[in-house]
C-alpha atoms as a PDB file:
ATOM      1  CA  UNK A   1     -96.290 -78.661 -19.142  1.00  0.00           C
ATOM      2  CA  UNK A   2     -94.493 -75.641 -18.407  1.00  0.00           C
ATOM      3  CA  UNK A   3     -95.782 -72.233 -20.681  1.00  0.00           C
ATOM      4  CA  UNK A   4     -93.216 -70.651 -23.013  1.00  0.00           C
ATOM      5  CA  UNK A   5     -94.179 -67.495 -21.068  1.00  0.00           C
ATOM      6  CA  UNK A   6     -92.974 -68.800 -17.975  1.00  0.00           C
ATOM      7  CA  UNK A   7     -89.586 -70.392 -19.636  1.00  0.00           C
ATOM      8  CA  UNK A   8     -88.450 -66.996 -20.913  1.00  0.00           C
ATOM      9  CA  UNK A   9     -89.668 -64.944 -17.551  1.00  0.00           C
ATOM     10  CA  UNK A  10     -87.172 -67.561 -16.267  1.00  0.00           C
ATOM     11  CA  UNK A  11     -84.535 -67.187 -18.374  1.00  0.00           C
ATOM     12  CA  UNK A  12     -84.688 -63.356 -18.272  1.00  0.00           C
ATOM     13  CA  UNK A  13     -84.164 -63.560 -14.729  1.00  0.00           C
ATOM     14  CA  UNK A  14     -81.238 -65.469 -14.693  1.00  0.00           C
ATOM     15  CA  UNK A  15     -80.062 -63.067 -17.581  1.00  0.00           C
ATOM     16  CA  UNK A  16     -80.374 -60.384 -15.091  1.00  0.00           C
ATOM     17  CA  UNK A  17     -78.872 -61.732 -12.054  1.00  0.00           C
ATOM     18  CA  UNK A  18     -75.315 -62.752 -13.660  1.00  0.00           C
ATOM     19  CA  UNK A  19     -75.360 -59.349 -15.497  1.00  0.00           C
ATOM     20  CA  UNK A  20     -75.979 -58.360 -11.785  1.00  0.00           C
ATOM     21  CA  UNK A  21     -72.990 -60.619 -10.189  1.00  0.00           C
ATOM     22  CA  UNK A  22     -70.714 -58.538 -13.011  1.00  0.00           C
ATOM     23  CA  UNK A  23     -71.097 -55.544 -12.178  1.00  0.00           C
ATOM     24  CA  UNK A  24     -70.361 -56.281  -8.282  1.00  0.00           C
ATOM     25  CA  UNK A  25     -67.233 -58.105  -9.777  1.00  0.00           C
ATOM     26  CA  UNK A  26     -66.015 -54.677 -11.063  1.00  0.00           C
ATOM     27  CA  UNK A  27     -66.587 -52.646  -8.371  1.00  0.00           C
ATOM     28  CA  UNK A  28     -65.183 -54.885  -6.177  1.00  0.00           C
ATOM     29  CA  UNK A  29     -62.057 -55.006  -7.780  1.00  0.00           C
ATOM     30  CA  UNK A  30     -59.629 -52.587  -6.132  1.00  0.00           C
ATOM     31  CA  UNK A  31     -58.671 -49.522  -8.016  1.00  0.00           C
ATOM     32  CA  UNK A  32     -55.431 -49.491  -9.473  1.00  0.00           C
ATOM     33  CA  UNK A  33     -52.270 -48.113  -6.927  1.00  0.00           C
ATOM     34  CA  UNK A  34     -50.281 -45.458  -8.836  1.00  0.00           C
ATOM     35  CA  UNK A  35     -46.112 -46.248  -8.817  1.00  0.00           C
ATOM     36  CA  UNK A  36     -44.962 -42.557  -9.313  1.00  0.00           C
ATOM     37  CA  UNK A  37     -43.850 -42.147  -6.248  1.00  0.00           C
ATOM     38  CA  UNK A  38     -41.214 -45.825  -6.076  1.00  0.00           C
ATOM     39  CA  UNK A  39     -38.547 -44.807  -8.269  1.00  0.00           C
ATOM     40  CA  UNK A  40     -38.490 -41.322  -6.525  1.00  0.00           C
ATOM     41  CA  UNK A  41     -36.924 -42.313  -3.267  1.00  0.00           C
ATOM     42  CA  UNK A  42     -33.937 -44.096  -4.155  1.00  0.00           C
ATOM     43  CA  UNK A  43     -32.276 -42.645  -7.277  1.00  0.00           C
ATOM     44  CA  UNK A  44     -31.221 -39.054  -5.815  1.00  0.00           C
ATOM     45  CA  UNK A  45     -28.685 -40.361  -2.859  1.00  0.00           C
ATOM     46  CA  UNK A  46     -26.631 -42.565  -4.913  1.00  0.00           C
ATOM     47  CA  UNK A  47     -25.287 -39.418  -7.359  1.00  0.00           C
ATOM     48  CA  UNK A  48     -23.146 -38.407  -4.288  1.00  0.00           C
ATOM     49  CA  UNK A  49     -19.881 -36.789  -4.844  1.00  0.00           C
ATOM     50  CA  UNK A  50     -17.325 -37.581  -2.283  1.00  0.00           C
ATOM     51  CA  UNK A  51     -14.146 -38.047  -4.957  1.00  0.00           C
ATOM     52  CA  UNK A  52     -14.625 -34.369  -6.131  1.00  0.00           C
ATOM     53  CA  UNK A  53     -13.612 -32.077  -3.503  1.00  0.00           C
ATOM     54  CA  UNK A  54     -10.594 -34.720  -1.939  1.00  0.00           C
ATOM     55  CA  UNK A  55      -9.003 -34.656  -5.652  1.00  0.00           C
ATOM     56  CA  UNK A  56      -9.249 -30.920  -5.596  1.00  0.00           C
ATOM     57  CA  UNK A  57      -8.033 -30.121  -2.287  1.00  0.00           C
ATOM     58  CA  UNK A  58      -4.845 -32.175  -2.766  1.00  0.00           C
ATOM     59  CA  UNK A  59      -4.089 -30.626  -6.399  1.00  0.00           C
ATOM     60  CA  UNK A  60      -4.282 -27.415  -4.303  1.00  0.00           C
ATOM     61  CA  UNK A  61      -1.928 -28.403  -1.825  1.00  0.00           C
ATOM     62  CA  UNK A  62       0.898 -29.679  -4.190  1.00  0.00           C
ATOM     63  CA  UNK A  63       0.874 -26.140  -6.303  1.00  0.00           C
ATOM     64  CA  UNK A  64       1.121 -24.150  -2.948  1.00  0.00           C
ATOM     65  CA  UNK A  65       3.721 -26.494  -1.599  1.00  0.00           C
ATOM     66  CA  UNK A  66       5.994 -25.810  -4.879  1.00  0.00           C
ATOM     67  CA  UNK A  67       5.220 -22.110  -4.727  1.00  0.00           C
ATOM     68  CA  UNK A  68       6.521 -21.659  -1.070  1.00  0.00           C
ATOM     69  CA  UNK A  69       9.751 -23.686  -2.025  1.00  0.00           C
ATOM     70  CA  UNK A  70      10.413 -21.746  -5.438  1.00  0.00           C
ATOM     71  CA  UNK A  71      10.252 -18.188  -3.168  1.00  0.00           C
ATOM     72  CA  UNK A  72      12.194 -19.850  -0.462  1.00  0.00           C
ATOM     73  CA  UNK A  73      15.264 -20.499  -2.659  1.00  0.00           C
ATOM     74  CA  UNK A  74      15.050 -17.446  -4.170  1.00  0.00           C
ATOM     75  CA  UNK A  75      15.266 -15.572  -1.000  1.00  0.00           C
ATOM     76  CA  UNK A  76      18.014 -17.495   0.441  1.00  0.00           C
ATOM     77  CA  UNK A  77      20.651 -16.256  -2.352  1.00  0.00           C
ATOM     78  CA  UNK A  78      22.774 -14.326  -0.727  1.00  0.00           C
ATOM     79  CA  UNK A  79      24.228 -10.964  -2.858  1.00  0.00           C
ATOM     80  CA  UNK A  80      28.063 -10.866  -3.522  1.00  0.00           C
ATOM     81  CA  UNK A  81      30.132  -8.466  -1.782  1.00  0.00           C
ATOM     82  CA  UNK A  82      33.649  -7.253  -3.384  1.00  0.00           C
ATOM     83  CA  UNK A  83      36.519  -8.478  -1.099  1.00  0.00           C
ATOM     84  CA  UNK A  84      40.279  -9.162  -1.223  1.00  0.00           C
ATOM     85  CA  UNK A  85      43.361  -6.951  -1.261  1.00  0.00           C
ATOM     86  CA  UNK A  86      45.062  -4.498  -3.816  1.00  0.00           C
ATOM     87  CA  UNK A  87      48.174  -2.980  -4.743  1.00  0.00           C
ATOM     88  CA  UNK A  88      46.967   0.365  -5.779  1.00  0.00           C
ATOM     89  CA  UNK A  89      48.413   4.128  -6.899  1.00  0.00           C
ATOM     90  CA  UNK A  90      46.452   7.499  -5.284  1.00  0.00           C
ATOM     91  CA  UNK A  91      47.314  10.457  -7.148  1.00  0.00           C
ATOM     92  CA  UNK A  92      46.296  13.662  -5.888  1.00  0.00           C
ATOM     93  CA  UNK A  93      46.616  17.050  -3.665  1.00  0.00           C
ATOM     94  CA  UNK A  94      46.707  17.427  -0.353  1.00  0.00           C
ATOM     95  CA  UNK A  95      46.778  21.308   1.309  1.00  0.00           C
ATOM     96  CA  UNK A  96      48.187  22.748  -2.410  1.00  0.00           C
ATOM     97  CA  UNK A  97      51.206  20.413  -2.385  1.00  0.00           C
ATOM     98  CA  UNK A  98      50.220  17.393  -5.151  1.00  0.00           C
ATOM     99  CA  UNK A  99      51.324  13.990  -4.481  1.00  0.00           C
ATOM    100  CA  UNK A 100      51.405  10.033  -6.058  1.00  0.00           C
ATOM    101  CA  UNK A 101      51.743   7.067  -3.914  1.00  0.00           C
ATOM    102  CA  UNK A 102      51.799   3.559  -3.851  1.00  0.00           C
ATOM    103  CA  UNK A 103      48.855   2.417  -1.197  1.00  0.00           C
ATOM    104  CA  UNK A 104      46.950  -0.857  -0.556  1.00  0.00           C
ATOM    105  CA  UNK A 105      43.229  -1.348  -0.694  1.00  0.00           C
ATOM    106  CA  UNK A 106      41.776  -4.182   1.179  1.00  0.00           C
ATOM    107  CA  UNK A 107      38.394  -4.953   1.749  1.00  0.00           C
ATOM    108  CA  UNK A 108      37.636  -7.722   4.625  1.00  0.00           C
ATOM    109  CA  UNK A 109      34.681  -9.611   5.940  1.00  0.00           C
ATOM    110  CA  UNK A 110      33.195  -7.561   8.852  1.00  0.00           C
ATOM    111  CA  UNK A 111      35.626  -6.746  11.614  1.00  0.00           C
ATOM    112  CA  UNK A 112      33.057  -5.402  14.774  1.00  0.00           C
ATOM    113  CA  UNK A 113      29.273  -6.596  14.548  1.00  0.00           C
ATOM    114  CA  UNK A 114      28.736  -5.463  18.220  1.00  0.00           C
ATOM    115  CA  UNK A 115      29.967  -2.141  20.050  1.00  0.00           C
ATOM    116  CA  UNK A 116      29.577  -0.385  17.144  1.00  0.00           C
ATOM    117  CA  UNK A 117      29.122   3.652  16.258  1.00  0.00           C
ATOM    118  CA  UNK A 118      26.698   2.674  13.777  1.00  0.00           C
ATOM    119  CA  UNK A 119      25.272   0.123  11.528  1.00  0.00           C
ATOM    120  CA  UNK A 120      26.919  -3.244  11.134  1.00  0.00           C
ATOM    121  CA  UNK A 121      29.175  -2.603   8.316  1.00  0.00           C
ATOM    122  CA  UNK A 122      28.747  -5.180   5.343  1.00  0.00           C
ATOM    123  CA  UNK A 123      32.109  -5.070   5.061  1.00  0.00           C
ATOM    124  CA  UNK A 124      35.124  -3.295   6.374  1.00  0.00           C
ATOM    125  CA  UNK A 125      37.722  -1.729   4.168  1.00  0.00           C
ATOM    126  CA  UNK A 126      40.942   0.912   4.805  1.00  0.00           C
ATOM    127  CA  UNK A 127      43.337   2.218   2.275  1.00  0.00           C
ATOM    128  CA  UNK A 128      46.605   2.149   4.038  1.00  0.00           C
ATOM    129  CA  UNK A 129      49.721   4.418   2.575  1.00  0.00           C
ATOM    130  CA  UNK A 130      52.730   5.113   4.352  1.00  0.00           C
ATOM    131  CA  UNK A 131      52.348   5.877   8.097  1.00  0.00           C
ATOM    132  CA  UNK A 132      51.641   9.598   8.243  1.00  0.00           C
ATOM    133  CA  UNK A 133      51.380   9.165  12.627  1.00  0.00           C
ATOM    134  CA  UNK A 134      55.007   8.049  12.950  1.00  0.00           C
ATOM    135  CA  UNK A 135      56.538   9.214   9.782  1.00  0.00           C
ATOM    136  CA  UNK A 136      54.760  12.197   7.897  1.00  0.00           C
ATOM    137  CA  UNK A 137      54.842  12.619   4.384  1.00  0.00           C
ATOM    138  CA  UNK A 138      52.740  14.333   1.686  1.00  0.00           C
ATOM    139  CA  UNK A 139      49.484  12.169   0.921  1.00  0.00           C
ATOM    140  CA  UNK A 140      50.583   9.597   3.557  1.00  0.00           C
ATOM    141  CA  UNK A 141      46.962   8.217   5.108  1.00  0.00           C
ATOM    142  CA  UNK A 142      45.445   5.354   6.836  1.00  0.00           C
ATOM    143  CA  UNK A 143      41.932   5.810   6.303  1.00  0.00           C
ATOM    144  CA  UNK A 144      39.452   3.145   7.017  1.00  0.00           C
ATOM    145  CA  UNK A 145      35.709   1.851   8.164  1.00  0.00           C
ATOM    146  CA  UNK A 146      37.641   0.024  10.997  1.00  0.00           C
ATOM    147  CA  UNK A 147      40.989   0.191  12.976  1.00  0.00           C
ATOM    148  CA  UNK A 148      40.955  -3.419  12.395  1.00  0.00           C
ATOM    149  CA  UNK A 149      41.958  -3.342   8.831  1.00  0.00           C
ATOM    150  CA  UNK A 150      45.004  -1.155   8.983  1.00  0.00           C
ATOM    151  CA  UNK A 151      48.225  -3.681   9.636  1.00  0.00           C
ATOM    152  CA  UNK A 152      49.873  -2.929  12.670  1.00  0.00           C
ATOM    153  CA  UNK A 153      47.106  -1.286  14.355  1.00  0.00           C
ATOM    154  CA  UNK A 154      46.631  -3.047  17.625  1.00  0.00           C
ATOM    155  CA  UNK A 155      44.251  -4.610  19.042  1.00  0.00           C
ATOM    156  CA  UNK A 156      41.189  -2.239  19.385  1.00  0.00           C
ATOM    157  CA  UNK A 157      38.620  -2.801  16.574  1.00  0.00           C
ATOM    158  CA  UNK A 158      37.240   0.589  15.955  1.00  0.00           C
ATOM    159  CA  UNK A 159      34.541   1.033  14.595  1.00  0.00           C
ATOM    160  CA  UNK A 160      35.263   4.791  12.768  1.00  0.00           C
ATOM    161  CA  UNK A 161      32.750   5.294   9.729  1.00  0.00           C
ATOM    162  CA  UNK A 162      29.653   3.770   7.600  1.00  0.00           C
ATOM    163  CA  UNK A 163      29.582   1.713   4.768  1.00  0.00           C
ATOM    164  CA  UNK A 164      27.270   0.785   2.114  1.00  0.00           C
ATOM    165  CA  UNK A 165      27.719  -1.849  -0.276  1.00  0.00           C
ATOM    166  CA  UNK A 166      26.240  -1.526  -4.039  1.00  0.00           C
ATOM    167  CA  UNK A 167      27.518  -4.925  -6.563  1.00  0.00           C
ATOM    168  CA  UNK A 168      31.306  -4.160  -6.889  1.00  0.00           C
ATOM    169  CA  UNK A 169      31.441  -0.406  -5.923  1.00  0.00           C
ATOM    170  CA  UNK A 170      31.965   0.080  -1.718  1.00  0.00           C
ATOM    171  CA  UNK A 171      31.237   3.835  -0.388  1.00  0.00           C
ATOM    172  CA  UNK A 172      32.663   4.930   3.134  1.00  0.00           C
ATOM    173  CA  UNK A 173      31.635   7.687   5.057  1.00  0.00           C
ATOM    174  CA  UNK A 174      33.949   8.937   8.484  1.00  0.00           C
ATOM    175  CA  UNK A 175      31.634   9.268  11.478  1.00  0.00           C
ATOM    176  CA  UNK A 176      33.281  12.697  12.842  1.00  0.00           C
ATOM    177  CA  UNK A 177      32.642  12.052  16.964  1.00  0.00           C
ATOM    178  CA  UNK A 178      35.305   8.746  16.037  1.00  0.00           C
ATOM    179  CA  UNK A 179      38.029  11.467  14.256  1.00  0.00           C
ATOM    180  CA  UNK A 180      39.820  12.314  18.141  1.00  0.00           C
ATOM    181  CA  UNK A 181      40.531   8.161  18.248  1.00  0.00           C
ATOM    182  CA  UNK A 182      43.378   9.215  15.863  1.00  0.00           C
ATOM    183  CA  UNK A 183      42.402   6.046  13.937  1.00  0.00           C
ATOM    184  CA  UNK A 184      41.804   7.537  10.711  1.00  0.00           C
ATOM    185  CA  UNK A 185      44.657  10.205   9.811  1.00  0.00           C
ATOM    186  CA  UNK A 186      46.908  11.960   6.730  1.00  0.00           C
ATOM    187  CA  UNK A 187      49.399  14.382   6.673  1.00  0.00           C
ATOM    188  CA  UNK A 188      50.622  16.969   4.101  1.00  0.00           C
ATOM    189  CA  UNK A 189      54.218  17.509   4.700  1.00  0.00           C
ATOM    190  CA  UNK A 190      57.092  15.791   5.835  1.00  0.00           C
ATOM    191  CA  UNK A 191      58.212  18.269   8.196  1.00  0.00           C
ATOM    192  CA  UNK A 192      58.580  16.557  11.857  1.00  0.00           C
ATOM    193  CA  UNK A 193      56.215  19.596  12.550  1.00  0.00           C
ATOM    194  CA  UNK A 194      53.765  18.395  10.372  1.00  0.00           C
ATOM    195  CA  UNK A 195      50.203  18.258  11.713  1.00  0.00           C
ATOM    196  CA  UNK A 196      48.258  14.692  12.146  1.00  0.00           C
ATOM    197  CA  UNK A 197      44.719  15.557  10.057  1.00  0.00           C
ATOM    198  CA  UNK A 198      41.785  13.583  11.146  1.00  0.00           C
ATOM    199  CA  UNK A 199      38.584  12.957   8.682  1.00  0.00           C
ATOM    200  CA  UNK A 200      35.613  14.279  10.375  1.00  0.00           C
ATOM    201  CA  UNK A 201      33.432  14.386   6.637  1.00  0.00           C
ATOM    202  CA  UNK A 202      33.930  13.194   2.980  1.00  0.00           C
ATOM    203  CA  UNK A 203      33.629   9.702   1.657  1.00  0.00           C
ATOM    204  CA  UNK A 204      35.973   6.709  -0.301  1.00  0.00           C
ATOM    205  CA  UNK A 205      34.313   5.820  -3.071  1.00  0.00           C
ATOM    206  CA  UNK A 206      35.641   2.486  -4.926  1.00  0.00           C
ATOM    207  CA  UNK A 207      34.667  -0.226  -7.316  1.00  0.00           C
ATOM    208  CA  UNK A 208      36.461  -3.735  -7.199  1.00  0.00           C
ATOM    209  CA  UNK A 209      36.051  -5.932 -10.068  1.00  0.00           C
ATOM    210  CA  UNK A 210      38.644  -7.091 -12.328  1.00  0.00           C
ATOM    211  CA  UNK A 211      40.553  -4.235 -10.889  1.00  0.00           C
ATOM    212  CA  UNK A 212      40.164  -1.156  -8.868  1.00  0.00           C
ATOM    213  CA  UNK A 213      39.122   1.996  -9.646  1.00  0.00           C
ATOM    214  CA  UNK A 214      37.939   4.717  -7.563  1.00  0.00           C
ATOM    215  CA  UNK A 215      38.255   8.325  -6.031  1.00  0.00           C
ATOM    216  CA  UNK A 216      38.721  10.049  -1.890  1.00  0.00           C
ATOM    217  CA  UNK A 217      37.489  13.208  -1.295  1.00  0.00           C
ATOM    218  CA  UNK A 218      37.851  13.717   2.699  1.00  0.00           C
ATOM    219  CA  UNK A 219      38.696  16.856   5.255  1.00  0.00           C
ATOM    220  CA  UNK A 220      40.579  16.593   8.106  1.00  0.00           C
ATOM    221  CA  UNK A 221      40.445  18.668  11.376  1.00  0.00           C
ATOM    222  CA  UNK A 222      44.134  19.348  12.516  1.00  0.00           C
ATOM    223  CA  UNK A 223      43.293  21.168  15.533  1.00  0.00           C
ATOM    224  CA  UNK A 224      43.039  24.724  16.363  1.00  0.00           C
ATOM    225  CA  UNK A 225      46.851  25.456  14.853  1.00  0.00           C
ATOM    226  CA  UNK A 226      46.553  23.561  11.869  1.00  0.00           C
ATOM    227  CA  UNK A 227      42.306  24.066  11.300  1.00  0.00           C
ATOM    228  CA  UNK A 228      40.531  21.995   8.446  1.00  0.00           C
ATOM    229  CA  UNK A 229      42.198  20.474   5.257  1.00  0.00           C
ATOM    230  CA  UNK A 230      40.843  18.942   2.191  1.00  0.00           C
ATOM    231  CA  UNK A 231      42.745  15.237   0.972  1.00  0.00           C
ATOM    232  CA  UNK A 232      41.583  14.928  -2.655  1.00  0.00           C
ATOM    233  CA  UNK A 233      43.144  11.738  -4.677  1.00  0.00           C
ATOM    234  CA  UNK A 234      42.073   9.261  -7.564  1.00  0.00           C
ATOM    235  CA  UNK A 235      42.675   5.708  -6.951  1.00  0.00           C
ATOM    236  CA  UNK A 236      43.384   2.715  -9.417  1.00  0.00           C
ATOM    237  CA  UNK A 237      45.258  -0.104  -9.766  1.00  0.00           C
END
């Protein structure tokens, strides 16, 4: 018969060999892999923003576009000029000896753009009175920016003086190397002696707009007989 003694030596030995096989279980078992560094890889990427910068770049575009067309069409408005012709009256003095006349005032689209003593001339104009070349007269004068404009003149589109253009009113200036052309002339008698005055300085000075209104101040060389005169005259009409 088997001792008590021996039963429990045997029984404490089993004891200790499965608390044995337990502890090789656990450290056996591998240790646990940490995840922190899955959800790390593909989450950044997919935040991308492609849309952003294509929306912006064509809202850009369209404002510029309508910008550049607004100054355009502003740019291309052309200012008005004064034009047409008028039945006007100069009253005045010429050499001491006073004077009023009938005269007409035209202003025309530009005569000469090429060939010319100065500037292109926005537009040409000449107040025409009487014909002081072939038959003299007190205050008599063809005066212009261009031979052109003065009916009857011929063919040769002198250019004889400047002229600048502000709204309605139209300033002309004689350019004095044009005055020996004769173009530009006034007497201040009607004598058949009278002397042929040519403007070599002085300015015509009008404003056309539901009417005329305006003044010439100008002085005429008459050669070495007849030296320099002053033609001094309102005009309206």
């Amino acid at each position: 018969m088997i001792s008590n003694r021996k039963i429990f030596a045997a029984l404490t030995t089993g004891l200790l060999l499965l608390a044995g096989c337990g502890d090789a279980r656990q450290v056996a078992s591998p240790a646990p892999v940490s995840t922190t560094d899955t959800p790390t890889t593909t989450a950044a990427p997919e935040t991308t923003t492609e849309t952003t910068p294509t929306s912006t770049s064509e809202t850009t575009t369209e404002e510029t576009t309508t910008e550049e067309e607004t100054t355009t069409s502003e740019t291309t408005e052309a200012p008005r000029t004064p034009s047409g012709s008028y039945d006007v009256t100069i009253s005045g003095s010429v050499s001491g000896t006073s004077f009023r006349r009938s005269a007409t005032l035209r202003i025309v689209e530009t005569i000469s753009s090429t060939g010319t003593t100065n500037d292109v001339n926005p537009v040409d104009v000449c107040l025409v009175s009487g014909n002081p070349a072939g038959r003299p007269q007190p205050g008599a004068i063809w005066f212009g920016s261009n031979s052109g404009c003065v009916p009857g003149a011929g063919a040769a589109h002198l250019d004889l003086a400047t002229v600048e253009v502000d709204g309605d009113t139209v300033t002309v200036e004689p350019v004095e190397n044009m005055a020996a052309t004769g173009g530009n002339v006034f007497t201040s008698s009607s004598s058949i002696a009278a002397c042929p005055f040519f403007p070599v300085s002085g300015r015509l000075r009008v404003t056309a707009g539901g009417g005329v209104s305006g003044s010439i101040e100008v002085t005429g060389y008459g050669g070495a007989f007849c030296g320099n005169t002053v033609y001094n005259a309102t005009i309206s009409g």
